[in-house]
N, C-alpha and C. Protein backbone atom coordinates (compact mmCIF):
# COMPACT_ATOMS: atom_id res chain seq x y z
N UNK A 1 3.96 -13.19 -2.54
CA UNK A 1 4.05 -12.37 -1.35
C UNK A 1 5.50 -11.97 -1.06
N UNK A 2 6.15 -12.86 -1.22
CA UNK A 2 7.92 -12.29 -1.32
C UNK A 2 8.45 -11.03 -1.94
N UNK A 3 8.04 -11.11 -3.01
CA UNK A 3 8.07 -9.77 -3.90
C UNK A 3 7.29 -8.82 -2.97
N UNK A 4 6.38 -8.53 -2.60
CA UNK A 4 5.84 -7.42 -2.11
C UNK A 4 6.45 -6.96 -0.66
N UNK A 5 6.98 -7.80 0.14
CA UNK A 5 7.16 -8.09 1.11
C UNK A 5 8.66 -7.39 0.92
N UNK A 6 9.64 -7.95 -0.38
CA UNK A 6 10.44 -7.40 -0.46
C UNK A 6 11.00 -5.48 -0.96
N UNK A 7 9.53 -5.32 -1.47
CA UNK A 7 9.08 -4.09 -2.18
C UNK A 7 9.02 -3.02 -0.77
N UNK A 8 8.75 -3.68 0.12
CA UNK A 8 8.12 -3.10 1.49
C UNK A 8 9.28 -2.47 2.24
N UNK A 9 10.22 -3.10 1.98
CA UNK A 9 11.55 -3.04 3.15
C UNK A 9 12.14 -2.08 2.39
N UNK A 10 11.86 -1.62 1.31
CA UNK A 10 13.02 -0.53 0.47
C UNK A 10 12.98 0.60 1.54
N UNK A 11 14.24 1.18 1.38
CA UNK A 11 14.38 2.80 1.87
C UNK A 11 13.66 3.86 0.90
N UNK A 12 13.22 3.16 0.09
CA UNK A 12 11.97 4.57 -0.42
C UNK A 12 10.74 3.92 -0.12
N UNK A 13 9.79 5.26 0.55
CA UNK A 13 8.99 5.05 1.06
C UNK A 13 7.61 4.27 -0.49
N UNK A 14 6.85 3.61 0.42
CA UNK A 14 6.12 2.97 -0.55
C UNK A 14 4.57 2.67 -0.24
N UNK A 15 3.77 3.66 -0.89
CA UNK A 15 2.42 3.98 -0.82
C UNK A 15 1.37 2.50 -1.13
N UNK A 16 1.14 1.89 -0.35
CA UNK A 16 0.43 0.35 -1.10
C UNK A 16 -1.56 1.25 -1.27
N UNK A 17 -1.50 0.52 -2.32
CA UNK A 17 -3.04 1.19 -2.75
C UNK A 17 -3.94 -0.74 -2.81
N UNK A 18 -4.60 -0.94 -1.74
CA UNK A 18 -5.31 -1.81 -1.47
C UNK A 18 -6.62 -1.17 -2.41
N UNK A 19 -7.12 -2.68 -3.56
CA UNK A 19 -8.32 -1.48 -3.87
C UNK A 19 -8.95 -2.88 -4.69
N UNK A 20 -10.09 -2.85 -5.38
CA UNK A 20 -11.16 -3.74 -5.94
C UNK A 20 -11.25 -2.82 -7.89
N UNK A 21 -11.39 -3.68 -8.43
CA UNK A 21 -12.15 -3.50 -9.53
C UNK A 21 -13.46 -2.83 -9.64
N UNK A 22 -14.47 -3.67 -8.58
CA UNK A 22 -15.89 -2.99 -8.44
C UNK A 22 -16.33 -2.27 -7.58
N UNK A 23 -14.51 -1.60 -6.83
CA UNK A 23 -14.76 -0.51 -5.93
C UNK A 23 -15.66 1.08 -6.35
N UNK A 24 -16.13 1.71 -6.52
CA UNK A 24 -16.22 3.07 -7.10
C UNK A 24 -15.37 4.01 -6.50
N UNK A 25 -15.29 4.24 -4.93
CA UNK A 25 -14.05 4.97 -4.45
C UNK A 25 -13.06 4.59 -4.92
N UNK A 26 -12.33 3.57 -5.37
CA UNK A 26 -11.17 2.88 -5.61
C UNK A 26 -10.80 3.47 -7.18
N UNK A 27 -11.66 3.51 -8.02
CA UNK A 27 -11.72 4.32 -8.88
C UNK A 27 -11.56 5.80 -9.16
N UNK A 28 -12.22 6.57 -8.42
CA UNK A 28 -11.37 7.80 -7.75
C UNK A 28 -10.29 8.45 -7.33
N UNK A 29 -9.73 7.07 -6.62
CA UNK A 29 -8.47 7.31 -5.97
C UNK A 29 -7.15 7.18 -7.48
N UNK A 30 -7.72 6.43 -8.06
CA UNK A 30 -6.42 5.88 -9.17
C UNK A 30 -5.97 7.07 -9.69
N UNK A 31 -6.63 8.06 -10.57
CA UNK A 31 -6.01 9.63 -10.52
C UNK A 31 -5.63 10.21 -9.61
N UNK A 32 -6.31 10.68 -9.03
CA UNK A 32 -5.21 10.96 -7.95
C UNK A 32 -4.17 10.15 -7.33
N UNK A 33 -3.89 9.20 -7.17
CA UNK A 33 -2.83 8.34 -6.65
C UNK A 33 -1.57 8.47 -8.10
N UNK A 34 -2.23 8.16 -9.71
CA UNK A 34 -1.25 9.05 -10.70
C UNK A 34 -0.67 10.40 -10.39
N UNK A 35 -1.39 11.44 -10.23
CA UNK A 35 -0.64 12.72 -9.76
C UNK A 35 -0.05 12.46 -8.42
N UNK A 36 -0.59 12.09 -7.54
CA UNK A 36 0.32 12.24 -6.45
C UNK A 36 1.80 11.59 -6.71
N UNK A 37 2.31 10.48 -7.70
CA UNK A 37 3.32 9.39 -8.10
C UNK A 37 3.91 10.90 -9.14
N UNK A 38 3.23 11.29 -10.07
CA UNK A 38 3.76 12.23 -10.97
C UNK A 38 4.35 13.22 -9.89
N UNK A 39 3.95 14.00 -8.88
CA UNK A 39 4.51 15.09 -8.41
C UNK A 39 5.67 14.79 -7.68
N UNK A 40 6.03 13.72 -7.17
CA UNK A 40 6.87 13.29 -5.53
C UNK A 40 7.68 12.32 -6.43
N UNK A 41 7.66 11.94 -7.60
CA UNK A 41 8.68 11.05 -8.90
C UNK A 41 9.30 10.17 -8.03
N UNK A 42 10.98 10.12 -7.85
CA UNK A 42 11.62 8.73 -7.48
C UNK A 42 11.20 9.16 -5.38
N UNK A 43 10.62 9.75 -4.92
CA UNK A 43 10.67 10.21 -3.05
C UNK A 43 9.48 8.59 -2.83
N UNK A 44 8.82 8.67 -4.12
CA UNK A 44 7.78 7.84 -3.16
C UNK A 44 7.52 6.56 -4.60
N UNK A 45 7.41 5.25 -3.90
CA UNK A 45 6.85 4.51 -4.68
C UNK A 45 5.05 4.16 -4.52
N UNK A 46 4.34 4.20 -5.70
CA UNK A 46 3.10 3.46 -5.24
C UNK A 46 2.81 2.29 -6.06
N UNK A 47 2.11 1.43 -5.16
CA UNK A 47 1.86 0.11 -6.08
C UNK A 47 0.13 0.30 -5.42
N UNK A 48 -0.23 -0.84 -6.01
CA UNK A 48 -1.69 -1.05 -6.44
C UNK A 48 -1.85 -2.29 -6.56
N UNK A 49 -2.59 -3.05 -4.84
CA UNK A 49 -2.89 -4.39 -5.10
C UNK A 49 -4.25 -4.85 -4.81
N UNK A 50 -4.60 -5.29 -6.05
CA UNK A 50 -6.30 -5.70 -6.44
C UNK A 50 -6.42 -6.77 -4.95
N UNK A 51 -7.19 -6.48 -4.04
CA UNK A 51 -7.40 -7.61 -3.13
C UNK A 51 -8.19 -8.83 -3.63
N UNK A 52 -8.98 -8.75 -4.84
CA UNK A 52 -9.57 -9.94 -4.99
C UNK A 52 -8.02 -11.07 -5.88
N UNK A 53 -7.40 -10.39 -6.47
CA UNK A 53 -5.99 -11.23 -6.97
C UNK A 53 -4.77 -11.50 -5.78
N UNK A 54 -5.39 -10.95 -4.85
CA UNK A 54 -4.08 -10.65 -3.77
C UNK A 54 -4.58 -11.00 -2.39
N UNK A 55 -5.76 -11.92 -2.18
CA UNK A 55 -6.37 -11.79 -0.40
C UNK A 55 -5.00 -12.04 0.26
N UNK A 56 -4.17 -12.76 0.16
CA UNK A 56 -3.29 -13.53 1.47
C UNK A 56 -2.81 -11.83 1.40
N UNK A 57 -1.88 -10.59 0.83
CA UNK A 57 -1.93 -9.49 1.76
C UNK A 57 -2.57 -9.00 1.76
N UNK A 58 -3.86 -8.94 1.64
CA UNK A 58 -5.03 -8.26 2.21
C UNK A 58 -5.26 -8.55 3.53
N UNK A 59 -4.98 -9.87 3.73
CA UNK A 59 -5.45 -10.69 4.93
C UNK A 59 -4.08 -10.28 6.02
N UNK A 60 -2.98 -10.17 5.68
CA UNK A 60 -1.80 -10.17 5.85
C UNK A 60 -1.74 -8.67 6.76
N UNK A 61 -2.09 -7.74 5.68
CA UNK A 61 -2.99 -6.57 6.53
C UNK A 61 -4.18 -5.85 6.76
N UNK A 62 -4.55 -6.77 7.56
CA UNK A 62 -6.31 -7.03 7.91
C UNK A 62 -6.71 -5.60 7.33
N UNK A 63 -6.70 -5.79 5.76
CA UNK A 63 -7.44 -4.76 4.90
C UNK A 63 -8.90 -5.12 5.05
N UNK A 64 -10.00 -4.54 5.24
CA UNK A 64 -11.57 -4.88 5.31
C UNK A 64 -12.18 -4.42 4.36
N UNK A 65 -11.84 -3.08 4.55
CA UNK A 65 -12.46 -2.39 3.43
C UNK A 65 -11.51 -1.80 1.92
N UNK A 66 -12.23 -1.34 1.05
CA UNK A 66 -11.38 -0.61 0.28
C UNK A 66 -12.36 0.44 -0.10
N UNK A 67 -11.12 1.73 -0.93
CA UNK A 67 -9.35 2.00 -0.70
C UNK A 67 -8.98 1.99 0.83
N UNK A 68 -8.24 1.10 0.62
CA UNK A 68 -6.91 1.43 2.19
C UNK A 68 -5.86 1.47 1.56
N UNK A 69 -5.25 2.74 1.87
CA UNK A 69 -3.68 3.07 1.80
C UNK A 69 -2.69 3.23 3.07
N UNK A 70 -1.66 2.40 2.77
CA UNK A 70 -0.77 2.00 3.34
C UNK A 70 0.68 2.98 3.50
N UNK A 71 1.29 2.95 3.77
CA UNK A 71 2.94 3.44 3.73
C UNK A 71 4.10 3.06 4.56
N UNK A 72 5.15 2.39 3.97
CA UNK A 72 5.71 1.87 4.10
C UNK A 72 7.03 2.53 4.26
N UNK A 73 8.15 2.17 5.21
CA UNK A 73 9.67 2.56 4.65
C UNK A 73 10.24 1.84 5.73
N UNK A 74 11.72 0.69 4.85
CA UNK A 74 12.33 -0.04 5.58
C UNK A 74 11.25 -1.06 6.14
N UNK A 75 10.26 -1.38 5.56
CA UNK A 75 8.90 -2.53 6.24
C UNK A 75 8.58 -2.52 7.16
N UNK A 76 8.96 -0.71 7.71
CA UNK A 76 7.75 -0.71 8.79
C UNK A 76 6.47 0.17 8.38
N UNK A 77 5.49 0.37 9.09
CA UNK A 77 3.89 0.35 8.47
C UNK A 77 4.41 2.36 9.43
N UNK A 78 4.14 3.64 8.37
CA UNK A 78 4.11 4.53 8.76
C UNK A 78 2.85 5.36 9.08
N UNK A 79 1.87 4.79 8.07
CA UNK A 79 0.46 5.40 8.06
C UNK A 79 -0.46 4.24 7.10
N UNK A 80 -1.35 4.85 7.70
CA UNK A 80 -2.87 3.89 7.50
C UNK A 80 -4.29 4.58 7.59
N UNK A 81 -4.83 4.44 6.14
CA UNK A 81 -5.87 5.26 6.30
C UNK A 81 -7.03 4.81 5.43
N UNK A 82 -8.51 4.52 5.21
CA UNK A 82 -9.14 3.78 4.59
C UNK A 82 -10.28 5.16 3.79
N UNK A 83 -10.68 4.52 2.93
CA UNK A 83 -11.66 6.01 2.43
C UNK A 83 -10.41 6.62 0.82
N UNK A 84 -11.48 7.09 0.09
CA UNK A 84 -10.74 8.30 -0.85
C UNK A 84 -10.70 9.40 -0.67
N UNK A 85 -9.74 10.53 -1.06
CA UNK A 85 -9.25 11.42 -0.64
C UNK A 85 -9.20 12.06 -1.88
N UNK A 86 -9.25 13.49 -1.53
CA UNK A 86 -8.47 14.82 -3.27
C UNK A 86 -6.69 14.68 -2.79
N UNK A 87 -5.94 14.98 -3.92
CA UNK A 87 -4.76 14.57 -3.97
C UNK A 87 -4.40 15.95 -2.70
N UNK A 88 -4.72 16.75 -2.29
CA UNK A 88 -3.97 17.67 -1.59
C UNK A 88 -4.43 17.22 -0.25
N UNK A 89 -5.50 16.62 0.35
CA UNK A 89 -5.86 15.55 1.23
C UNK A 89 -5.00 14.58 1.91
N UNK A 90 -4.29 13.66 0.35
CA UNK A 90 -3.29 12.58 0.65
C UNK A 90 -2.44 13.20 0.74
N UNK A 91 -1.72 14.26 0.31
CA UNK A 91 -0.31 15.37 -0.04
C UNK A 91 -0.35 16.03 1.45
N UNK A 92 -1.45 16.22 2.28
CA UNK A 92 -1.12 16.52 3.62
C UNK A 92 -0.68 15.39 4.05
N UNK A 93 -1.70 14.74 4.57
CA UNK A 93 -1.64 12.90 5.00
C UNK A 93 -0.51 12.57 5.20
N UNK A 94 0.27 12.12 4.24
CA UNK A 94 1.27 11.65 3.59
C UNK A 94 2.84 12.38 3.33
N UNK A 95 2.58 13.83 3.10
CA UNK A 95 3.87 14.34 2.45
C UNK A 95 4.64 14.57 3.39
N UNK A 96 4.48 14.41 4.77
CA UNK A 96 5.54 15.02 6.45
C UNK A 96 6.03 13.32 6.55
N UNK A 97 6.01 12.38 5.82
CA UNK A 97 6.85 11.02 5.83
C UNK A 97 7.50 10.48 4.86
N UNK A 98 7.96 11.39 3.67
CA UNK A 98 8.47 11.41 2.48
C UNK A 98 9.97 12.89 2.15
């Protein structure tokens, strides 16, 4: 949890992708969450944490469901949103905090 925790506080903003193996939305999202990382290169980081390998931050941020995506900058929490999305969806969402 240190590591992530420390991942969190960077001054580049940082997309957390809460998600399951036997999600099917969660599966969806992983391409698009690649292009969205391919288009926005060093502006935005995303990581990807399996909640069944990871409950304590799942629990940490009362994730319930999955996909929940997160965003982060300087470790404070900028947006929060649960559900999958088309990348121009998250590219609204998301791109006015990057």
């Amino acid at each position: 949890m240190g590591k992530f925790n420390e991942i969190i506080q960077a001054n580049v903003p940082t997309l957390v992708d809460f998600h399951a193996t036997w999600c099917g939305p969660c599966k969806m999202m992983s391409p698009v969450l690649d292009e969205f990382k391919k288009q926005y290169g060093d502006k935005v980081r995303v990581l990807k944490i399996d909640i069944d390998k990871n409950p304590a931050i799942a629990d940490q941020f009362k994730v319930r469901g999955v996909p929940t995506l997160l965003l982060f900058k300087n470790g404070k929490l900028l947006w929060r949103e649960s559900g999958a999305f088309p990348l121009a969806t998250l590219k609204q969402k998301v791109g006015g905090f990057l």
